[in-house]
N, C-alpha and C. Protein backbone atom coordinates (compact mmCIF):
# COMPACT_ATOMS: atom_id res chain seq x y z
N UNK A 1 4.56 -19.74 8.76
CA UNK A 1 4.04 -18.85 7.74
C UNK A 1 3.83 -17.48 8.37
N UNK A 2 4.37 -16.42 7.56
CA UNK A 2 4.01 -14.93 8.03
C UNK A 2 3.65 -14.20 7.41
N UNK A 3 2.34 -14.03 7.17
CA UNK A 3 1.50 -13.75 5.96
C UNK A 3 0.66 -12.72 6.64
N UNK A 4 0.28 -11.11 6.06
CA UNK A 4 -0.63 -10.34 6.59
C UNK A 4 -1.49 -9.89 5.96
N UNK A 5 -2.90 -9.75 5.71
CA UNK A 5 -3.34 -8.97 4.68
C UNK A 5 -4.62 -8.17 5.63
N UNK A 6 -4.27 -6.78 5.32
CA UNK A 6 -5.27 -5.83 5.70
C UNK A 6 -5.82 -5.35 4.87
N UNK A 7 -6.48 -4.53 5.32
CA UNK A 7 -7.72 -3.71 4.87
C UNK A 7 -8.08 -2.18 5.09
N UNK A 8 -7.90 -0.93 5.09
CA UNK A 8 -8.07 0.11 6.00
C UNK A 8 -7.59 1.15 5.05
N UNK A 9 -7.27 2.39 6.20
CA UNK A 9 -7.44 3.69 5.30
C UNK A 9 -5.85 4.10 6.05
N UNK A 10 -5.27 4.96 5.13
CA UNK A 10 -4.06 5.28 5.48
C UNK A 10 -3.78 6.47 6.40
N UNK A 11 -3.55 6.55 7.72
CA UNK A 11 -3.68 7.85 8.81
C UNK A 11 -3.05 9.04 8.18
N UNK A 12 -1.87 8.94 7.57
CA UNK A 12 -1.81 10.32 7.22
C UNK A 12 -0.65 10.23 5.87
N UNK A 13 -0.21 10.97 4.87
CA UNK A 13 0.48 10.84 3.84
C UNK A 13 1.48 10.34 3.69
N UNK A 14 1.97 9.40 2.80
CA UNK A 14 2.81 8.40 2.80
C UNK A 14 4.20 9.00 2.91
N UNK A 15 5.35 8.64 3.01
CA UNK A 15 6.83 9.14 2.97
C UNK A 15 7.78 8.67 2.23
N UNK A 16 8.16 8.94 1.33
CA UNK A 16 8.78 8.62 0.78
C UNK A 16 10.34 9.37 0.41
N UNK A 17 10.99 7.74 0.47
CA UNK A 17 12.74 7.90 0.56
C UNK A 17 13.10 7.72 -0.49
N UNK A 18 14.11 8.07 -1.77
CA UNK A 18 14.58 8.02 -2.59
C UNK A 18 15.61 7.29 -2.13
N UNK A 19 16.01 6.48 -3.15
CA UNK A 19 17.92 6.23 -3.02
C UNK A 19 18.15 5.18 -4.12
N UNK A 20 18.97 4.52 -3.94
CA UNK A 20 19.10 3.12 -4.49
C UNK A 20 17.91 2.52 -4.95
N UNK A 21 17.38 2.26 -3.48
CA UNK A 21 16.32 1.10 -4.00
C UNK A 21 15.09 2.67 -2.80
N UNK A 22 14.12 2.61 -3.70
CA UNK A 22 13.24 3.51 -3.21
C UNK A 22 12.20 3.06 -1.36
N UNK A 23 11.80 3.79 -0.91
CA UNK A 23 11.54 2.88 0.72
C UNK A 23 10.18 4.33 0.75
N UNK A 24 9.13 3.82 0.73
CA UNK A 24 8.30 4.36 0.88
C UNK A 24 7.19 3.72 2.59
N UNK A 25 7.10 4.68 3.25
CA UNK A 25 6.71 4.01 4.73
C UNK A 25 4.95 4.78 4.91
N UNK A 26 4.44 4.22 5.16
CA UNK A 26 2.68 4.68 5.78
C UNK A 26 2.05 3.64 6.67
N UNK A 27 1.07 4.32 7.45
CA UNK A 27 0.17 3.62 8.32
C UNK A 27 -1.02 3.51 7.85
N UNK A 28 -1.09 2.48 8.61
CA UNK A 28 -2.91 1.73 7.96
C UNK A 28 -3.74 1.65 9.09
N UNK A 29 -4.95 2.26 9.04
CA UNK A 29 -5.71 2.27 10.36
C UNK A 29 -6.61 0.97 9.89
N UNK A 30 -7.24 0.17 10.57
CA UNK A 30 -8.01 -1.25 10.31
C UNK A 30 -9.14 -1.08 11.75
N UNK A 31 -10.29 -0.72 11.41
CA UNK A 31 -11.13 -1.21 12.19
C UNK A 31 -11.46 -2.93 12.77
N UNK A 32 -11.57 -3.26 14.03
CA UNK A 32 -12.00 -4.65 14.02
C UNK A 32 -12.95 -4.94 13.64
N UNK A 33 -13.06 -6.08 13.03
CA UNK A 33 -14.86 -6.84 13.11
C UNK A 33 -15.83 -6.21 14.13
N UNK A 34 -15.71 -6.31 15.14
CA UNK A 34 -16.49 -6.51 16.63
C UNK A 34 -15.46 -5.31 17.17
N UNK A 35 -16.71 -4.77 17.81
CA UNK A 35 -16.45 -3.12 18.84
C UNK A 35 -15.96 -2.35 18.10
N UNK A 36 -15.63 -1.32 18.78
CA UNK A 36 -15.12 0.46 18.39
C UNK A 36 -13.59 0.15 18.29
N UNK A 37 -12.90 -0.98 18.27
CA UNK A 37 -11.18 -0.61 17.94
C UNK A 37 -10.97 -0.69 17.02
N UNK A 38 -9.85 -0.34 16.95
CA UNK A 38 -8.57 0.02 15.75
C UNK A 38 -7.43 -0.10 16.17
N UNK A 39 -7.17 -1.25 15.01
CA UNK A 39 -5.32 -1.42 15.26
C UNK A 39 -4.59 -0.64 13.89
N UNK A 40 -3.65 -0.47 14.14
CA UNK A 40 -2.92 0.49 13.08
C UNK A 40 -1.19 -0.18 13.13
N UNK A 41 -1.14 -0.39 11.78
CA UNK A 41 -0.17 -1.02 11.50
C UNK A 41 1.03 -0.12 10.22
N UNK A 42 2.22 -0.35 10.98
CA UNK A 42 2.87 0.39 10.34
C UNK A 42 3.78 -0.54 9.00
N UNK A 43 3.57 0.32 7.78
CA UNK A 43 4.04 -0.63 6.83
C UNK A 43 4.85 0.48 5.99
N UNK A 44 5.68 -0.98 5.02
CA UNK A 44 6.73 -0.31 4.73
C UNK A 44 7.20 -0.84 3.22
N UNK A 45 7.39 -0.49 1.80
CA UNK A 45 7.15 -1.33 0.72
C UNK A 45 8.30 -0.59 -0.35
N UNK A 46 8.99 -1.23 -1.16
CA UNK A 46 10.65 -1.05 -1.17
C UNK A 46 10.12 -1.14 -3.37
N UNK A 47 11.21 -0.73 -3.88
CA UNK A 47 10.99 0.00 -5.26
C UNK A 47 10.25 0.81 -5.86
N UNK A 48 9.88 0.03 -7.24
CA UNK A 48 8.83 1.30 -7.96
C UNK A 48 7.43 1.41 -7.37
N UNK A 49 6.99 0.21 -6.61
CA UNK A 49 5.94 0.68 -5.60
C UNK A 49 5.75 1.51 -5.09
N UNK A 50 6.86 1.59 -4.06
CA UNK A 50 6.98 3.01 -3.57
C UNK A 50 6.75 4.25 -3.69
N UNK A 51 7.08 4.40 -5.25
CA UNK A 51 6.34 5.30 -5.86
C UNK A 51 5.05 5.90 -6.58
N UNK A 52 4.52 4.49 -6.67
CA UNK A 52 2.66 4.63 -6.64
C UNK A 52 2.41 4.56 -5.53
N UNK A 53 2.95 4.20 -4.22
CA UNK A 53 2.14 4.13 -3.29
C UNK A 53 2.20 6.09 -2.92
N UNK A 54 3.38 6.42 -3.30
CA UNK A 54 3.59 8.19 -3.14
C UNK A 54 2.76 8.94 -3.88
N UNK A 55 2.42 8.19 -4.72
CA UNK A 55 1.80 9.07 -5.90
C UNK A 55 0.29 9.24 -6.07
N UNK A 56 -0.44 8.07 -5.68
CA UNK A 56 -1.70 7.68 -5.83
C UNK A 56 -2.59 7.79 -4.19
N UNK A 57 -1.53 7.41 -3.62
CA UNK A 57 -2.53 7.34 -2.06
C UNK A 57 -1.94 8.16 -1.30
N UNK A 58 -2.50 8.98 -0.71
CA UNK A 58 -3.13 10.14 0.65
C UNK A 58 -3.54 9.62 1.94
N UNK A 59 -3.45 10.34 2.70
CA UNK A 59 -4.58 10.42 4.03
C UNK A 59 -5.37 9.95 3.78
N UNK A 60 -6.39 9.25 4.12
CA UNK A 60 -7.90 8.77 4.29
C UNK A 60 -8.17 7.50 2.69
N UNK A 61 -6.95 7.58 2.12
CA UNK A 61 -7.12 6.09 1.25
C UNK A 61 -7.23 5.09 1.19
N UNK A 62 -8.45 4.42 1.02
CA UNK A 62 -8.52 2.82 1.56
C UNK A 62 -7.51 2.13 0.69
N UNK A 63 -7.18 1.04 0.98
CA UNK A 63 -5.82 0.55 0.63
C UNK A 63 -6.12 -1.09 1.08
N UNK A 64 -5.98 -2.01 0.46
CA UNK A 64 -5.67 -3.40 0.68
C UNK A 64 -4.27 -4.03 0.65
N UNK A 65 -3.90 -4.47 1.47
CA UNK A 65 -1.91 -5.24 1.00
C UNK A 65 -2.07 -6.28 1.88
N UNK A 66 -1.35 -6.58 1.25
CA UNK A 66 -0.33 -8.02 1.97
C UNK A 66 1.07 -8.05 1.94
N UNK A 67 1.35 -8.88 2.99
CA UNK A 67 3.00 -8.76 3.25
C UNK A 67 3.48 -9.55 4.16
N UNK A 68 4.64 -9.36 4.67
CA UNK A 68 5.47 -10.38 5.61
C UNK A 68 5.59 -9.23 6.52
N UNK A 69 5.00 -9.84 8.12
CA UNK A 69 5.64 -9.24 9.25
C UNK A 69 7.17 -9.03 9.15
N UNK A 70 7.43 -8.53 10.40
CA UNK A 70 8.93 -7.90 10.53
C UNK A 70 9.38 -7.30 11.55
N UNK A 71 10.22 -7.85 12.93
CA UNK A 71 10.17 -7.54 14.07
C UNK A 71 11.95 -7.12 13.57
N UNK A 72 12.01 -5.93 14.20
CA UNK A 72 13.08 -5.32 14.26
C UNK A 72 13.83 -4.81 15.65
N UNK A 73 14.94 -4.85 16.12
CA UNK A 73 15.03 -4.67 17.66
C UNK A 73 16.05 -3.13 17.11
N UNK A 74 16.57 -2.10 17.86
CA UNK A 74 17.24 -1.18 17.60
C UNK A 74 17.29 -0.69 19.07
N UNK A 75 18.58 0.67 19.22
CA UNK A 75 18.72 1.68 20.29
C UNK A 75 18.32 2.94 20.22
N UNK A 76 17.50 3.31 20.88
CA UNK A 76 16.71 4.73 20.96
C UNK A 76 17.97 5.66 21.46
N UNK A 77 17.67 7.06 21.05
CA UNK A 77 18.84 7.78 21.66
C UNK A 77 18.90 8.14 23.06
N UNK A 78 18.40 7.27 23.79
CA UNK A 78 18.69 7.35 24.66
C UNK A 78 19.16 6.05 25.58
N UNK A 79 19.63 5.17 24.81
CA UNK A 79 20.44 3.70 24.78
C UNK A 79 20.08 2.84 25.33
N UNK A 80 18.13 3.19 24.81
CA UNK A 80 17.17 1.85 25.46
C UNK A 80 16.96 1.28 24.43
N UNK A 81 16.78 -0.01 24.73
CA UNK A 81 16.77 -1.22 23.63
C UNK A 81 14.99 -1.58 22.86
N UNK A 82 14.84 -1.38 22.11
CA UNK A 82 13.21 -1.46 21.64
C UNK A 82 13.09 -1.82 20.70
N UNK A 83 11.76 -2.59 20.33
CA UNK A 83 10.98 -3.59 19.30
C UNK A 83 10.24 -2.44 18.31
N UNK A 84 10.03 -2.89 16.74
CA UNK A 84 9.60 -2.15 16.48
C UNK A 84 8.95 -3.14 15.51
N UNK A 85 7.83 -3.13 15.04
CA UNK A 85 7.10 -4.46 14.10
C UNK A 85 5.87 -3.94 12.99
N UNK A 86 6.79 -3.97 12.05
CA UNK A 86 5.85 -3.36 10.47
C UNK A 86 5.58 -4.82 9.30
N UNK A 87 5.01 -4.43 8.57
CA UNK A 87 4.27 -5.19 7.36
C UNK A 87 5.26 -4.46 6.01
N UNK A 88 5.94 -5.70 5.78
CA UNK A 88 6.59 -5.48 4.45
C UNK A 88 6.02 -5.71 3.63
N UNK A 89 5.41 -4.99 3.02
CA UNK A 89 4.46 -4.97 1.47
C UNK A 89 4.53 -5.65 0.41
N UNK A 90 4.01 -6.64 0.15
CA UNK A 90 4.59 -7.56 -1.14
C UNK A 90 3.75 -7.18 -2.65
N UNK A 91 2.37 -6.95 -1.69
CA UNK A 91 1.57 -6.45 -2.77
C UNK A 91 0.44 -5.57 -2.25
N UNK A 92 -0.24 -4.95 -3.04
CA UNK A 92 -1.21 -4.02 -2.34
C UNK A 92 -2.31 -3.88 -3.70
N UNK A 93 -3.31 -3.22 -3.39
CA UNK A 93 -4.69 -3.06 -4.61
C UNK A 93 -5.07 -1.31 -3.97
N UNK A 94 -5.64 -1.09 -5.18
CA UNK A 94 -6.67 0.11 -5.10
C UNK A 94 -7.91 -0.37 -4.57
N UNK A 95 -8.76 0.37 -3.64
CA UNK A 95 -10.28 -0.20 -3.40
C UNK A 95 -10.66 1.01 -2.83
N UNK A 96 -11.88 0.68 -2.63
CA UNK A 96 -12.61 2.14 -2.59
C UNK A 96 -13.34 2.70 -3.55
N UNK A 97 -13.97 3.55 -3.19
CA UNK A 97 -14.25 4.78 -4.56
C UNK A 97 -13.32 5.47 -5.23
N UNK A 98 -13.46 5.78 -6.67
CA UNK A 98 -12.85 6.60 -7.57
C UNK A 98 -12.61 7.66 -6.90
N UNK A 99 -13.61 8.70 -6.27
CA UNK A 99 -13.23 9.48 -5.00
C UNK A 99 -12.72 9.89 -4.22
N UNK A 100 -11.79 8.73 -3.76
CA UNK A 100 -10.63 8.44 -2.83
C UNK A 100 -9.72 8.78 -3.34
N UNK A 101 -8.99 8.99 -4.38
CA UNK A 101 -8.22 9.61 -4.83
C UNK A 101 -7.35 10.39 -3.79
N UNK A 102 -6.08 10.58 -3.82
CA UNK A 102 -5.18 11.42 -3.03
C UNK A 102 -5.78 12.58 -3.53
N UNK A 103 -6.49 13.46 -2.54
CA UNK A 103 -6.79 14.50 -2.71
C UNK A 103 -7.56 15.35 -3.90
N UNK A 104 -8.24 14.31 -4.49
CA UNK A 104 -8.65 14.35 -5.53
C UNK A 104 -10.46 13.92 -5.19
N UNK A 105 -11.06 15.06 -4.69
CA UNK A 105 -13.14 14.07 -4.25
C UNK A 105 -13.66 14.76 -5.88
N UNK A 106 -13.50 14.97 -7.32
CA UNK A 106 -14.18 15.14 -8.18
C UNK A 106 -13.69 14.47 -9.40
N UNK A 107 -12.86 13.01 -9.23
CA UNK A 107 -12.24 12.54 -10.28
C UNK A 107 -13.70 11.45 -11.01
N UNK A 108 -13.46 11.42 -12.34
CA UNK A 108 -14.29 11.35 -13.23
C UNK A 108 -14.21 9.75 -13.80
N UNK A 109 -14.43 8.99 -13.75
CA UNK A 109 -14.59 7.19 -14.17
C UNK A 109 -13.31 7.42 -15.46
N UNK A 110 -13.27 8.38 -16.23
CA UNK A 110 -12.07 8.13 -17.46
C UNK A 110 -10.62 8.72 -16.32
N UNK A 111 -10.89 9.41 -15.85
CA UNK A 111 -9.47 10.01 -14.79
C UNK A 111 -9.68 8.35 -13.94
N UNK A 112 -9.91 8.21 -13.29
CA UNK A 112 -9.60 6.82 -12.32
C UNK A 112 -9.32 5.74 -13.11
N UNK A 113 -9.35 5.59 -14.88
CA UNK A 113 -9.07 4.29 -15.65
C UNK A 113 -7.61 5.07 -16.00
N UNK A 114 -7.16 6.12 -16.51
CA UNK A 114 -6.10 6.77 -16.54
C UNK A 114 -5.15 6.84 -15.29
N UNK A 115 -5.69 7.09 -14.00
CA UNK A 115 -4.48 6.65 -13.10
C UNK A 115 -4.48 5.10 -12.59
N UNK A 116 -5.09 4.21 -12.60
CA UNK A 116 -4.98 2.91 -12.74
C UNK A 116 -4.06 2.62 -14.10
N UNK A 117 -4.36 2.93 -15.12
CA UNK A 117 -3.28 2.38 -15.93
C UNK A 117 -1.87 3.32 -15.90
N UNK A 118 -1.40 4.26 -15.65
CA UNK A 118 -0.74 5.20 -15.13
C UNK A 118 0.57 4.23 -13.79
N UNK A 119 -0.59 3.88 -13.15
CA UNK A 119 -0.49 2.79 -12.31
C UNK A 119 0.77 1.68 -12.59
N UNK A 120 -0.32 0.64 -13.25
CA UNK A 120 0.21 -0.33 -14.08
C UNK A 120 1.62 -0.14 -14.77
N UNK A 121 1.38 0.96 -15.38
CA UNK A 121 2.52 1.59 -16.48
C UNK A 121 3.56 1.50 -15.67
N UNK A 122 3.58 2.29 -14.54
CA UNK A 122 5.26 2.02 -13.74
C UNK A 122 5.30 0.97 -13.11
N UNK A 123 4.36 -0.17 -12.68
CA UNK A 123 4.77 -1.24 -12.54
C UNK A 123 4.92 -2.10 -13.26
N UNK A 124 4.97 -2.13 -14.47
CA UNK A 124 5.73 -2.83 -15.56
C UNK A 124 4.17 -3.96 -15.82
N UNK A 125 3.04 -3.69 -15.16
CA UNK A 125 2.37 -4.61 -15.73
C UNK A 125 1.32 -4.74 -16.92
N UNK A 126 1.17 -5.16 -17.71
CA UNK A 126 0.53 -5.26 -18.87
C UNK A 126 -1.00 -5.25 -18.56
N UNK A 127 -1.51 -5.18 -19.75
CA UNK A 127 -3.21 -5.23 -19.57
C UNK A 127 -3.09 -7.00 -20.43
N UNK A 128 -4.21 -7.63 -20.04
CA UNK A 128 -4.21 -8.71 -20.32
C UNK A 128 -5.63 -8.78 -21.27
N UNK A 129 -5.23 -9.89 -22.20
CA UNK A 129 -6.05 -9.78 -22.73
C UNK A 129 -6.76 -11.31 -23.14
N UNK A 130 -8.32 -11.44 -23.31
CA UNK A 130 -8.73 -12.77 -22.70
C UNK A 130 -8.54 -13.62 -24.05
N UNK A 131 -8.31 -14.70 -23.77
CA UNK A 131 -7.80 -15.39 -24.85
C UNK A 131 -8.65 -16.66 -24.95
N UNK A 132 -9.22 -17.00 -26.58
CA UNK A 132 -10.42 -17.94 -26.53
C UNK A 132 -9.85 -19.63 -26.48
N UNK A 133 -8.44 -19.69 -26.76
CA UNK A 133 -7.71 -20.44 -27.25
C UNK A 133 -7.76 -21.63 -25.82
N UNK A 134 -7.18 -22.76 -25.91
CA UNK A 134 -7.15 -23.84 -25.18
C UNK A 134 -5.72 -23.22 -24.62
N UNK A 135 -5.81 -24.14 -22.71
CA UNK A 135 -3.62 -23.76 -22.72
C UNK A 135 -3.79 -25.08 -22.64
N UNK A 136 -2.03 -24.84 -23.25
CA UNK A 136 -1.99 -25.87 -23.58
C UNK A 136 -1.09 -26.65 -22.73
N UNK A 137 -1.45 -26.82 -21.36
CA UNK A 137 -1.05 -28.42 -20.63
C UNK A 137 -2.22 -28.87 -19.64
């Protein structure tokens, strides 16, 4: 099983690649439980994600995801052989304060339900709605 889920704030503004299939790349700083470290993990999350993750999160955005490790080997230009190991994004959440906002410290409880559904909207997901009914199996 290769399963990751962090927690943390994003070091600095996300990047994003257009093309085919969209490739949006950012780092996640994660304090440990116990002592003064920080591991920072580089991640990397492929379609219309990509584009909320461009759109909505900044520098200093707390951010939750999960994903599948990913060890990659390649040649540096200078024809040394090196490891390189990111978190492929399967899914991710908003958390934090309304506040947090990409660059945004005066957004208002109706602005943060507007870019959450904004959100939603390009990821094709619906608002759900609670249903009193029995399911039925």
């Amino acid at each position: 099983m290769n399963t990751h889920t962090i927690h943390g704030r994003l070091v600095r503004d996300p990047e994003l690649t257009k093309g085919d299939t969209d490739r949006c790349k950012f780092t996640v700083a994660c304090d440990r439980r116990y002592g003064d470290e920080t591991d920072f993990f580089d991640c990397v999350i492929f379609g219309k994600r990509a584009g909320v993750i461009d759109k909505y999160f900044g520098k200093g955005s707390e951010i939750l995801l999960s994903g599948e490790g990913q060890l990659r080997s390649y040649e540096d230009r200078n024809g040394v052989k090196r490891k390189s190991y990111s978190i492929v994004v399967a899914d991710f959440d908003f958390c934090g304060s309304k506040n947090d906002s990409r660059g945004n410290t005066s957004m208002t409880d109706a602005q943060a339900r507007e870019v959450e559904k904004q959100a939603k909207t390009l990821l094709g997901v619906d608002n759900f709605e609670e249903q009193e009914e029995d399911i039925p199996f």
